[in-house]
PDB file of N, CA and C in Angstrom:
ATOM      1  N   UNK A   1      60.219 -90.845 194.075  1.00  0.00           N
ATOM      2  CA  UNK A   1      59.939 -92.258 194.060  1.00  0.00           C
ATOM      3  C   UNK A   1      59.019 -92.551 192.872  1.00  0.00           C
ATOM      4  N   UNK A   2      58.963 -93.869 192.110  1.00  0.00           N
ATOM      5  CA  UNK A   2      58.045 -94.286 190.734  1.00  0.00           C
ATOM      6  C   UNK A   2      56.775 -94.276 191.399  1.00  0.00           C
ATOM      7  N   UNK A   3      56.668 -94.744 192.538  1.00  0.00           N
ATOM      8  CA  UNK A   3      55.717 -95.368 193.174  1.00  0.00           C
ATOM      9  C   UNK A   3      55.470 -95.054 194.574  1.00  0.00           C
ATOM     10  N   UNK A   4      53.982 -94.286 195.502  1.00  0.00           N
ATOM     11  CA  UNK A   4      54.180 -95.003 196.905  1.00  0.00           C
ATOM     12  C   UNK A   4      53.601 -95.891 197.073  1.00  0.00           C
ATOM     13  N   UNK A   5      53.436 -96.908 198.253  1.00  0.00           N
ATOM     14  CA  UNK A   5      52.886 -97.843 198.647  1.00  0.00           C
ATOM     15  C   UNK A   5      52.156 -97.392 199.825  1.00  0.00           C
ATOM     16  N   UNK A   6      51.004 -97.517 200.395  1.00  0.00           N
ATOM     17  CA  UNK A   6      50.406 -97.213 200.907  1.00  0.00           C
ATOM     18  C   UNK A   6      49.632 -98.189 201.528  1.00  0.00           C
ATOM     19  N   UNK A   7      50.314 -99.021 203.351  1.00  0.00           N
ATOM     20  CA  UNK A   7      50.002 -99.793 204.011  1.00  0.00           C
ATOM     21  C   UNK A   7      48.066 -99.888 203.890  1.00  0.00           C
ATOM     22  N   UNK A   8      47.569-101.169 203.750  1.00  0.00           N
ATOM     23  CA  UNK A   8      45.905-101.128 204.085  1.00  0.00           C
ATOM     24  C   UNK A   8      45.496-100.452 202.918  1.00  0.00           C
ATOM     25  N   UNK A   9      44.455 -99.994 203.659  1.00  0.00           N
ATOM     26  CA  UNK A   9      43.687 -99.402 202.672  1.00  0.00           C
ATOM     27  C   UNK A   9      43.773 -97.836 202.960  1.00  0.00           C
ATOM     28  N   UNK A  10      44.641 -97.251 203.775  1.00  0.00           N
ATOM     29  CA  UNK A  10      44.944 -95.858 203.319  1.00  0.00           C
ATOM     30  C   UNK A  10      43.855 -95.370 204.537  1.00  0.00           C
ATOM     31  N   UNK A  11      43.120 -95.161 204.953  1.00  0.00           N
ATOM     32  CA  UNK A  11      41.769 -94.516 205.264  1.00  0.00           C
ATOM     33  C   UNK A  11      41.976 -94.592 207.202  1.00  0.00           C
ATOM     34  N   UNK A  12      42.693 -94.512 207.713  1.00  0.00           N
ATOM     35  CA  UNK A  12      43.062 -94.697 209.028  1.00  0.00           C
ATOM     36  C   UNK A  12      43.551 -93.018 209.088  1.00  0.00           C
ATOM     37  N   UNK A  13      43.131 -92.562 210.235  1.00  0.00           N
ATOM     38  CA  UNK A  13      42.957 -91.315 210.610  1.00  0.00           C
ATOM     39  C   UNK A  13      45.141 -90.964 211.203  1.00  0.00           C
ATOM     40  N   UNK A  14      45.389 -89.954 210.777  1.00  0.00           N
ATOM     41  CA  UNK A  14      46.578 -89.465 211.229  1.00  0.00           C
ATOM     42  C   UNK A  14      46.473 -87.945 211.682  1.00  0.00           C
ATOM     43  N   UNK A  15      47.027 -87.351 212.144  1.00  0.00           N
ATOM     44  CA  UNK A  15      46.735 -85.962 212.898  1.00  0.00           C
ATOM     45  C   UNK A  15      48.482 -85.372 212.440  1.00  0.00           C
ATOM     46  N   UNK A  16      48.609 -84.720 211.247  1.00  0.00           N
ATOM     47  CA  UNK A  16      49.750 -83.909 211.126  1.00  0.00           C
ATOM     48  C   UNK A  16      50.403 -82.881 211.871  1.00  0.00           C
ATOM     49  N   UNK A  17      51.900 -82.734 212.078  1.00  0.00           N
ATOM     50  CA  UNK A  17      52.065 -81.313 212.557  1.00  0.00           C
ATOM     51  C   UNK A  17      52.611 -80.773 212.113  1.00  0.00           C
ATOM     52  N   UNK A  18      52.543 -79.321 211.788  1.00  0.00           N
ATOM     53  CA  UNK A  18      53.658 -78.481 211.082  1.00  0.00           C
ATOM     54  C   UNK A  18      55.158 -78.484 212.053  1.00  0.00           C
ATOM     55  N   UNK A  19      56.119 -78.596 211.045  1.00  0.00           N
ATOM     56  CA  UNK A  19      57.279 -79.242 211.553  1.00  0.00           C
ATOM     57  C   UNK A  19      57.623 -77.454 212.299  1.00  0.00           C
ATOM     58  N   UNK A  20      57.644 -76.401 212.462  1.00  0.00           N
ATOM     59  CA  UNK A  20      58.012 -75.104 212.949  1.00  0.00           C
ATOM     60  C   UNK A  20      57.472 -75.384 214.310  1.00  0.00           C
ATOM     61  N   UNK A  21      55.960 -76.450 213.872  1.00  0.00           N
ATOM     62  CA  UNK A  21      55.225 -76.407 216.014  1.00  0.00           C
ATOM     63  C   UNK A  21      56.023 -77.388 216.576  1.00  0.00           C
ATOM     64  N   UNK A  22      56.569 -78.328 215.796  1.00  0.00           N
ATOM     65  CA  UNK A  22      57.042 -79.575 216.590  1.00  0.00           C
ATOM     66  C   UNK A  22      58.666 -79.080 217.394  1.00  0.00           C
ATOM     67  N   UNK A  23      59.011 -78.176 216.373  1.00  0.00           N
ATOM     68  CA  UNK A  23      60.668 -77.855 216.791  1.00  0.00           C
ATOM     69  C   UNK A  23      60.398 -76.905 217.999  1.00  0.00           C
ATOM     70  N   UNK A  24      59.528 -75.872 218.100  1.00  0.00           N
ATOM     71  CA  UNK A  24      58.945 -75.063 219.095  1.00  0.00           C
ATOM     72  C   UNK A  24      58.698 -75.864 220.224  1.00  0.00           C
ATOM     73  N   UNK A  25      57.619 -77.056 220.578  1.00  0.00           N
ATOM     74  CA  UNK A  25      57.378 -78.553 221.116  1.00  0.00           C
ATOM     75  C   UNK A  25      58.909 -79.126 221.644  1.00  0.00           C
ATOM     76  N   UNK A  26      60.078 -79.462 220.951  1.00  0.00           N
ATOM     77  CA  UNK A  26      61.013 -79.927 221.427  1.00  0.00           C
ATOM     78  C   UNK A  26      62.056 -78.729 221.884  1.00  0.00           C
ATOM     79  N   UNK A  27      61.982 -77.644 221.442  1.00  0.00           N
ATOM     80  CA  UNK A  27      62.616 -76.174 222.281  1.00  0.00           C
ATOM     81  C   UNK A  27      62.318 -75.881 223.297  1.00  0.00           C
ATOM     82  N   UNK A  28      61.127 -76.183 223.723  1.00  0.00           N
ATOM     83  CA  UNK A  28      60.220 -75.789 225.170  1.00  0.00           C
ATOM     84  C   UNK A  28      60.779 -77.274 226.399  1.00  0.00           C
ATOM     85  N   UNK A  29      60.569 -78.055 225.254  1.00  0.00           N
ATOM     86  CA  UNK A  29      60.772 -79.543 226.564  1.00  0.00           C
ATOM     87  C   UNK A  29      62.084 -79.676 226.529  1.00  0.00           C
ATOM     88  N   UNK A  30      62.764 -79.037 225.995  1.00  0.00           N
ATOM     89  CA  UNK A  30      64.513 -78.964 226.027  1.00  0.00           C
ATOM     90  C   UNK A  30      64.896 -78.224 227.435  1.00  0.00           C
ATOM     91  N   UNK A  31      64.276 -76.905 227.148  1.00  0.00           N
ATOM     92  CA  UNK A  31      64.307 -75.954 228.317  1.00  0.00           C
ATOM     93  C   UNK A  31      63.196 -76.580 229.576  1.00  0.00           C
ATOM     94  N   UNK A  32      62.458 -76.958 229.634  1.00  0.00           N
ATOM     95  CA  UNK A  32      61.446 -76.961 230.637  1.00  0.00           C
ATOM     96  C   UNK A  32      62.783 -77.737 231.848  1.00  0.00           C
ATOM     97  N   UNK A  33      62.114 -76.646 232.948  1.00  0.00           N
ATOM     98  CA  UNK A  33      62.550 -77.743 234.578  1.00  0.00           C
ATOM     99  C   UNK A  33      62.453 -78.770 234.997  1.00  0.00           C
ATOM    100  N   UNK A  34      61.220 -79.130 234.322  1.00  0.00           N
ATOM    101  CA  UNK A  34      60.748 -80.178 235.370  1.00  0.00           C
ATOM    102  C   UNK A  34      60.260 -81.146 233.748  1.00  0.00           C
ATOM    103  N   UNK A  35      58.738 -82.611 234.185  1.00  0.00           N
ATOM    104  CA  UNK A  35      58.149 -83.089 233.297  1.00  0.00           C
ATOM    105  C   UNK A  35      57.464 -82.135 232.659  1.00  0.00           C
ATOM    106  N   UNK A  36      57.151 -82.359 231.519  1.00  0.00           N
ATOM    107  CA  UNK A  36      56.006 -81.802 230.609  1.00  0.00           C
ATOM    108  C   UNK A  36      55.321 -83.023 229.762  1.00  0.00           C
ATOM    109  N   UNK A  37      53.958 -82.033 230.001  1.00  0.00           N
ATOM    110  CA  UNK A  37      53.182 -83.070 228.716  1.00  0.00           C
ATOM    111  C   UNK A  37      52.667 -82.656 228.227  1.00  0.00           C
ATOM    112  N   UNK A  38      52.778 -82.653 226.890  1.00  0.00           N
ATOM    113  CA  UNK A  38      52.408 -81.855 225.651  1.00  0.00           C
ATOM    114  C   UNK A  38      51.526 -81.756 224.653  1.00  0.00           C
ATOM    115  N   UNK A  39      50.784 -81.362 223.969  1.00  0.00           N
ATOM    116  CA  UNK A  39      49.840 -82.273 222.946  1.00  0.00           C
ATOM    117  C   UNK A  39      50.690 -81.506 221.444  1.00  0.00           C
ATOM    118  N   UNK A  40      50.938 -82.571 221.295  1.00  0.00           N
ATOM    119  CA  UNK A  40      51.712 -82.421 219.954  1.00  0.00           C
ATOM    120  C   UNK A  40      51.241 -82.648 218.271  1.00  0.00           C
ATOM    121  N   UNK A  41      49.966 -83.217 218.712  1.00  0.00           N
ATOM    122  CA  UNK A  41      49.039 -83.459 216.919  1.00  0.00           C
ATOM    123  C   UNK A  41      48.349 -82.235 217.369  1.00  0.00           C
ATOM    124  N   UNK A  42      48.021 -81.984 215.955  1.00  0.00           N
ATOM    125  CA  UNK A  42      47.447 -80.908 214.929  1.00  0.00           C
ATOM    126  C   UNK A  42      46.066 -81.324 215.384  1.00  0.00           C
ATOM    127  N   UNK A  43      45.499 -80.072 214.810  1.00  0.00           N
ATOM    128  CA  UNK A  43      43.676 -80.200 214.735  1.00  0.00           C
ATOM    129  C   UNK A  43      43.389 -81.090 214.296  1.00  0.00           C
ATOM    130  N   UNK A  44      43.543 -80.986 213.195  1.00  0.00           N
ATOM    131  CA  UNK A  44      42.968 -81.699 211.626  1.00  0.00           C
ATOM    132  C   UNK A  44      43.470 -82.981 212.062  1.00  0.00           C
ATOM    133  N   UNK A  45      42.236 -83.685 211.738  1.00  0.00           N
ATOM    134  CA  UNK A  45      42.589 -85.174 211.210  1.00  0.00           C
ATOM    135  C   UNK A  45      42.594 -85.931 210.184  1.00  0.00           C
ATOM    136  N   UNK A  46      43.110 -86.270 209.092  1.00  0.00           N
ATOM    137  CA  UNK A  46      43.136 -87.275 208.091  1.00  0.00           C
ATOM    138  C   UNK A  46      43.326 -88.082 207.249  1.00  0.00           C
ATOM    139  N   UNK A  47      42.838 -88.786 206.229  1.00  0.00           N
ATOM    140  CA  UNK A  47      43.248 -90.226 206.702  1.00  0.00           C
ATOM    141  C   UNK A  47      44.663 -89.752 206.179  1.00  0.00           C
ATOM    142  N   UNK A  48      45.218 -91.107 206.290  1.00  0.00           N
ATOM    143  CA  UNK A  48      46.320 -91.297 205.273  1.00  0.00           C
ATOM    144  C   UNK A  48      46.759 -90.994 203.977  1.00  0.00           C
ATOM    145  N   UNK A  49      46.231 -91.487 202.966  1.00  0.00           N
ATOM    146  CA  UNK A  49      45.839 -91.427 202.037  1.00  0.00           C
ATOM    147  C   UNK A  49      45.709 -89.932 201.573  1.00  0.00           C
ATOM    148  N   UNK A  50      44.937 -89.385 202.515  1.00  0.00           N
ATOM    149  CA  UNK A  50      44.333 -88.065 201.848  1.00  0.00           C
ATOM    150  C   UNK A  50      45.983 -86.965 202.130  1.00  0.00           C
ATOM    151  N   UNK A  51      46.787 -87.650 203.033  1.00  0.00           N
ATOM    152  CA  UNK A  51      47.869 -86.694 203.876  1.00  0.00           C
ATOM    153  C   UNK A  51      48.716 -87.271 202.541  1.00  0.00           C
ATOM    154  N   UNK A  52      49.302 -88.461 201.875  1.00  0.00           N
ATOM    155  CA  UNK A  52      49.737 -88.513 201.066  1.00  0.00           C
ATOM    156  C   UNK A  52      49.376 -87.907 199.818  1.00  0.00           C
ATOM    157  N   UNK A  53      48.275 -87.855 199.573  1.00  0.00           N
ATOM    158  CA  UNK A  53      47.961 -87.158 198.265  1.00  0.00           C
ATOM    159  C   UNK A  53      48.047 -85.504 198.520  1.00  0.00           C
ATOM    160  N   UNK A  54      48.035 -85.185 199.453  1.00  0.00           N
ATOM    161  CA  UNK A  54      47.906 -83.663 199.704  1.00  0.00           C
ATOM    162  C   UNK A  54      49.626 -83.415 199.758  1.00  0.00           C
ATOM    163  N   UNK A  55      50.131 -84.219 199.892  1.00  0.00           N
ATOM    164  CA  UNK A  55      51.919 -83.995 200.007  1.00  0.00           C
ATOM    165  C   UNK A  55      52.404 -84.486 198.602  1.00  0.00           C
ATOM    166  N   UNK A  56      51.786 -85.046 197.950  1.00  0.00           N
ATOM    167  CA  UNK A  56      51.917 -85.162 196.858  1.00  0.00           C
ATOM    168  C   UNK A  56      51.574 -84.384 195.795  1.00  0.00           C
ATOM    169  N   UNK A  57      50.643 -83.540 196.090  1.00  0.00           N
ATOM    170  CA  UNK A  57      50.608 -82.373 195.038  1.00  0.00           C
ATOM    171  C   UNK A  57      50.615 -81.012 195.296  1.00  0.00           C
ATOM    172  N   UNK A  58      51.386 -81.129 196.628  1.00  0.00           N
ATOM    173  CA  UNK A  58      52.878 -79.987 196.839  1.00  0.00           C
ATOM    174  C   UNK A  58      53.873 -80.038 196.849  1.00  0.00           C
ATOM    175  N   UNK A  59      54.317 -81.475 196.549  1.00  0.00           N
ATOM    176  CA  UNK A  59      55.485 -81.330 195.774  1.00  0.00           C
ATOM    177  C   UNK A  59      55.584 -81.554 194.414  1.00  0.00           C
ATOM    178  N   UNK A  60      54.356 -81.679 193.883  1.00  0.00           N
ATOM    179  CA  UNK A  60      54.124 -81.730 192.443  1.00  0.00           C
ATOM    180  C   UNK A  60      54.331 -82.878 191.461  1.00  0.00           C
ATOM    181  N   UNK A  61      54.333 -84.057 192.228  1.00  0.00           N
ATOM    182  CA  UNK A  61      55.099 -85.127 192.202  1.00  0.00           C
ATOM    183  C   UNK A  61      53.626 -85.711 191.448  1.00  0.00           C
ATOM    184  N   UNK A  62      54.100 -86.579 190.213  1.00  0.00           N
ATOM    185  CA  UNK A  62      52.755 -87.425 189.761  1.00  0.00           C
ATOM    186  C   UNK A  62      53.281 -88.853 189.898  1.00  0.00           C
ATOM    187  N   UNK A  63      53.568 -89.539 191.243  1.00  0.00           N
ATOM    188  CA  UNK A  63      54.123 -91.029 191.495  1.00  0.00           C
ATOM    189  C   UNK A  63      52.521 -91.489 191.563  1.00  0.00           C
ATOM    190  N   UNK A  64      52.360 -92.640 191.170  1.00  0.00           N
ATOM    191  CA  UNK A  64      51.040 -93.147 191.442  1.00  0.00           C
ATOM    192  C   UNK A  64      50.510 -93.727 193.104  1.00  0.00           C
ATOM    193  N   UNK A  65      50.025 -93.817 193.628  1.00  0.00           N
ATOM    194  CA  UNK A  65      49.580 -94.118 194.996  1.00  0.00           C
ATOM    195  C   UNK A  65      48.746 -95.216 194.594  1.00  0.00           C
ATOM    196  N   UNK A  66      49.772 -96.345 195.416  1.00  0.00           N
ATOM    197  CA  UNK A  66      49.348 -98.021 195.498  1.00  0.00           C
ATOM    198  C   UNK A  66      48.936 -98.368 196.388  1.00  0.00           C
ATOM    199  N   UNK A  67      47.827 -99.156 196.896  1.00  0.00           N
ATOM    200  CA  UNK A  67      47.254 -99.514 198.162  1.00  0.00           C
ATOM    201  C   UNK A  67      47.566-100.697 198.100  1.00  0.00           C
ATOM    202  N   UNK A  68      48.696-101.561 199.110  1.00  0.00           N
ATOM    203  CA  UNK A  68      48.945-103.252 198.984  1.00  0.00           C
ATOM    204  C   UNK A  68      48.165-103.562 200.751  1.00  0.00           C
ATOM    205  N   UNK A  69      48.348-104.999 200.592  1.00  0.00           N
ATOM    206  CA  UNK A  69      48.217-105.682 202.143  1.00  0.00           C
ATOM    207  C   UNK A  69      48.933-105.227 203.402  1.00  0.00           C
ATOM    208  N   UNK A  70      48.615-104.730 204.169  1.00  0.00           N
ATOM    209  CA  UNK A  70      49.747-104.552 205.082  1.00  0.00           C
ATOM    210  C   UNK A  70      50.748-105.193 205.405  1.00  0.00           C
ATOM    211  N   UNK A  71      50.834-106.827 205.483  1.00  0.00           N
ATOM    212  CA  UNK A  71      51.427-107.509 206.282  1.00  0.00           C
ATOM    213  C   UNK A  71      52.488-107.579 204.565  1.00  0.00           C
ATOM    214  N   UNK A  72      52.445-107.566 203.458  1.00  0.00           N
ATOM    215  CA  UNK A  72      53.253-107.229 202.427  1.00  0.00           C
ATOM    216  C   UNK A  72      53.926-106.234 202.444  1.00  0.00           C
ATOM    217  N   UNK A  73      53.173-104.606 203.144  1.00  0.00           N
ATOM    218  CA  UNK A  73      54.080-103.598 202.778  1.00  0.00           C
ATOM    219  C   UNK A  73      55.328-104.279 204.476  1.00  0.00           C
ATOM    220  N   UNK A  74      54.784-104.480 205.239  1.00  0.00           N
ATOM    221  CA  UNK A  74      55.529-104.586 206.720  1.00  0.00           C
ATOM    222  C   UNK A  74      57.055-105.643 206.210  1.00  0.00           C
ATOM    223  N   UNK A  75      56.617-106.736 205.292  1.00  0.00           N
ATOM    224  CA  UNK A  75      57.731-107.307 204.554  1.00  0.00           C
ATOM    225  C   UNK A  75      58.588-106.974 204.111  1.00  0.00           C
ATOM    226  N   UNK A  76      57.935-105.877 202.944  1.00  0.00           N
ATOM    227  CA  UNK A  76      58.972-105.265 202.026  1.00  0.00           C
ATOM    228  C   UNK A  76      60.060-103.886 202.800  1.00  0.00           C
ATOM    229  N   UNK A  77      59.591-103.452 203.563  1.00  0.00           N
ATOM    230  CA  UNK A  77      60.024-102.455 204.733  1.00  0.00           C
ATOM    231  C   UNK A  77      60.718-103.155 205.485  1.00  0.00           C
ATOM    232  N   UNK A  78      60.560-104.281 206.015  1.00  0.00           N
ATOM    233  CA  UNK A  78      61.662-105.328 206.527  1.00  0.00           C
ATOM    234  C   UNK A  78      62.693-106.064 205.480  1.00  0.00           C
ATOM    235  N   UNK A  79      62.482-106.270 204.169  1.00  0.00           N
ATOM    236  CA  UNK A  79      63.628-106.726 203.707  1.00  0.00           C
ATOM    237  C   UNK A  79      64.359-105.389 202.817  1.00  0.00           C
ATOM    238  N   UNK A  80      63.860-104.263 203.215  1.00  0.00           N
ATOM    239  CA  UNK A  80      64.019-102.968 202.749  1.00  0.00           C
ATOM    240  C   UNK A  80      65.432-102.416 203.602  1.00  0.00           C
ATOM    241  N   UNK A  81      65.540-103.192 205.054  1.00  0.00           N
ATOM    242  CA  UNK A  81      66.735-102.598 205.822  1.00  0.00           C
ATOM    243  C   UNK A  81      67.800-102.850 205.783  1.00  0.00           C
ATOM    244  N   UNK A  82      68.910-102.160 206.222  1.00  0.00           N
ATOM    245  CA  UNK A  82      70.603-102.805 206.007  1.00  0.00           C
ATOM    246  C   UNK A  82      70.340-103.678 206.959  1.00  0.00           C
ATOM    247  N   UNK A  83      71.749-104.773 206.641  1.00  0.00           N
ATOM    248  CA  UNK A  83      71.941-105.514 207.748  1.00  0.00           C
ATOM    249  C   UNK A  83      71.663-105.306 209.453  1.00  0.00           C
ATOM    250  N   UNK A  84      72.456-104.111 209.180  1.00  0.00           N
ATOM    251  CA  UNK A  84      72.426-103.256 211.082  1.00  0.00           C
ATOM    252  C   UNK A  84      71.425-103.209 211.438  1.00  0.00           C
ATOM    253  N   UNK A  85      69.986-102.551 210.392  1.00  0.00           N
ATOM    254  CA  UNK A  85      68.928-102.492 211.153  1.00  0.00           C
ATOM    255  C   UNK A  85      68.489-103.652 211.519  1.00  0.00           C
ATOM    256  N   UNK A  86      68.751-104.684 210.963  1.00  0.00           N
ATOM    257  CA  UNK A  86      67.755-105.932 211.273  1.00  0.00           C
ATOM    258  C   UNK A  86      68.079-106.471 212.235  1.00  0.00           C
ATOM    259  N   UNK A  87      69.572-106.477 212.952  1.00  0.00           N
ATOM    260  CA  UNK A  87      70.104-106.946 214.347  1.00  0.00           C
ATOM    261  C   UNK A  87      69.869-106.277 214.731  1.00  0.00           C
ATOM    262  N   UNK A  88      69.654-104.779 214.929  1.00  0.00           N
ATOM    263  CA  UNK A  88      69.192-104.185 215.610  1.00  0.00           C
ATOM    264  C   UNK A  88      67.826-104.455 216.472  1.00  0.00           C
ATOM    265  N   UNK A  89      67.380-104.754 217.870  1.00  0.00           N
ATOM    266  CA  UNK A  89      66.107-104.735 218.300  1.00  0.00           C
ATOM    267  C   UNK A  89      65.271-103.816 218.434  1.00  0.00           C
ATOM    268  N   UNK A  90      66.413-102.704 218.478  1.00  0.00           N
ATOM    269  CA  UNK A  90      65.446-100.975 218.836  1.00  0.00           C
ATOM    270  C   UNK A  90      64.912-100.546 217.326  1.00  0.00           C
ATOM    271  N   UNK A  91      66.159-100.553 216.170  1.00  0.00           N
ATOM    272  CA  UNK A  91      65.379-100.429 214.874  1.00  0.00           C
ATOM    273  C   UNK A  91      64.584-101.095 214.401  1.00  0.00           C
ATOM    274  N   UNK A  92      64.632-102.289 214.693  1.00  0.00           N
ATOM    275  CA  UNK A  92      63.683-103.504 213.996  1.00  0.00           C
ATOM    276  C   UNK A  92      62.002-102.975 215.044  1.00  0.00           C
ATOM    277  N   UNK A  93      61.896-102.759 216.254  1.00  0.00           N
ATOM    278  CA  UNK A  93      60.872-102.235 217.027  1.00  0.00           C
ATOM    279  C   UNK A  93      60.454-103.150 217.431  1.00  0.00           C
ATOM    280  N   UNK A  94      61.254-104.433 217.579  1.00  0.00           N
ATOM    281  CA  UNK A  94      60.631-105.173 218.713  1.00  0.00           C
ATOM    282  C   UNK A  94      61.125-105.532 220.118  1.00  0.00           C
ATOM    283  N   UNK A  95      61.462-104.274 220.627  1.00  0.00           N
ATOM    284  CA  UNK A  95      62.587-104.075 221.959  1.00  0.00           C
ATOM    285  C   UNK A  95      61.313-104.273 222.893  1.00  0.00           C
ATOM    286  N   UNK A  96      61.957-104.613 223.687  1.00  0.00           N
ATOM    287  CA  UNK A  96      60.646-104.397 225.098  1.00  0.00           C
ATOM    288  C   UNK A  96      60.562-103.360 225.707  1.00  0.00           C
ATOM    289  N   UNK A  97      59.112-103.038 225.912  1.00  0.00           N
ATOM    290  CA  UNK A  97      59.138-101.524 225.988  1.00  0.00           C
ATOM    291  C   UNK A  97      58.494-101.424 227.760  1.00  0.00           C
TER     292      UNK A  97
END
């Protein structure tokens, strides 16, 4: 990508997981008998920002990291979808939950 965009101001806490624990996580609750409940975030917490830039220079990628308004990036991500998604209520995410 030229560019990411980066909802807010970036600095809102996220908890990563290595994708090997998550598939392990959905192998177990595949098999399990009964309910399970799982804790599925990682130790580590941080922000955004810092999870983008740290994925960004493992993949070696020099895109610049843009911080816009949220309610702009939520726009552009909405006029970002095909048609389908936007009739869609479950893709669009405002289904009743």
């Amino acid at each position: 990508m030229p560019i990411f965009l980066i909802p807010g101001d970036g600095s809102y806490r996220v908890q990563p997981i290595h994708i090997d624990d998550l598939v392990d996580i959905c192998i177990d609750a595949g098999n399990a008998q009964s309910d399970l409940i799982l804790d599925a975030a990682g130790p580590e917490a941080v922000s955004f920002q810092e999870l983008i830039r740290a994925v960004r220079d493992a993949t070696g990628s020099r895109s610049p990291i843009l911080r816009v308004p949220a309610t702009a990036f939520h726009a552009a991500a909405r006029a970002a979808r095909s048609p389908r998604e936007r009739r869609s209520p479950h893709l669009r995410g405002d289904h009743p939950h």
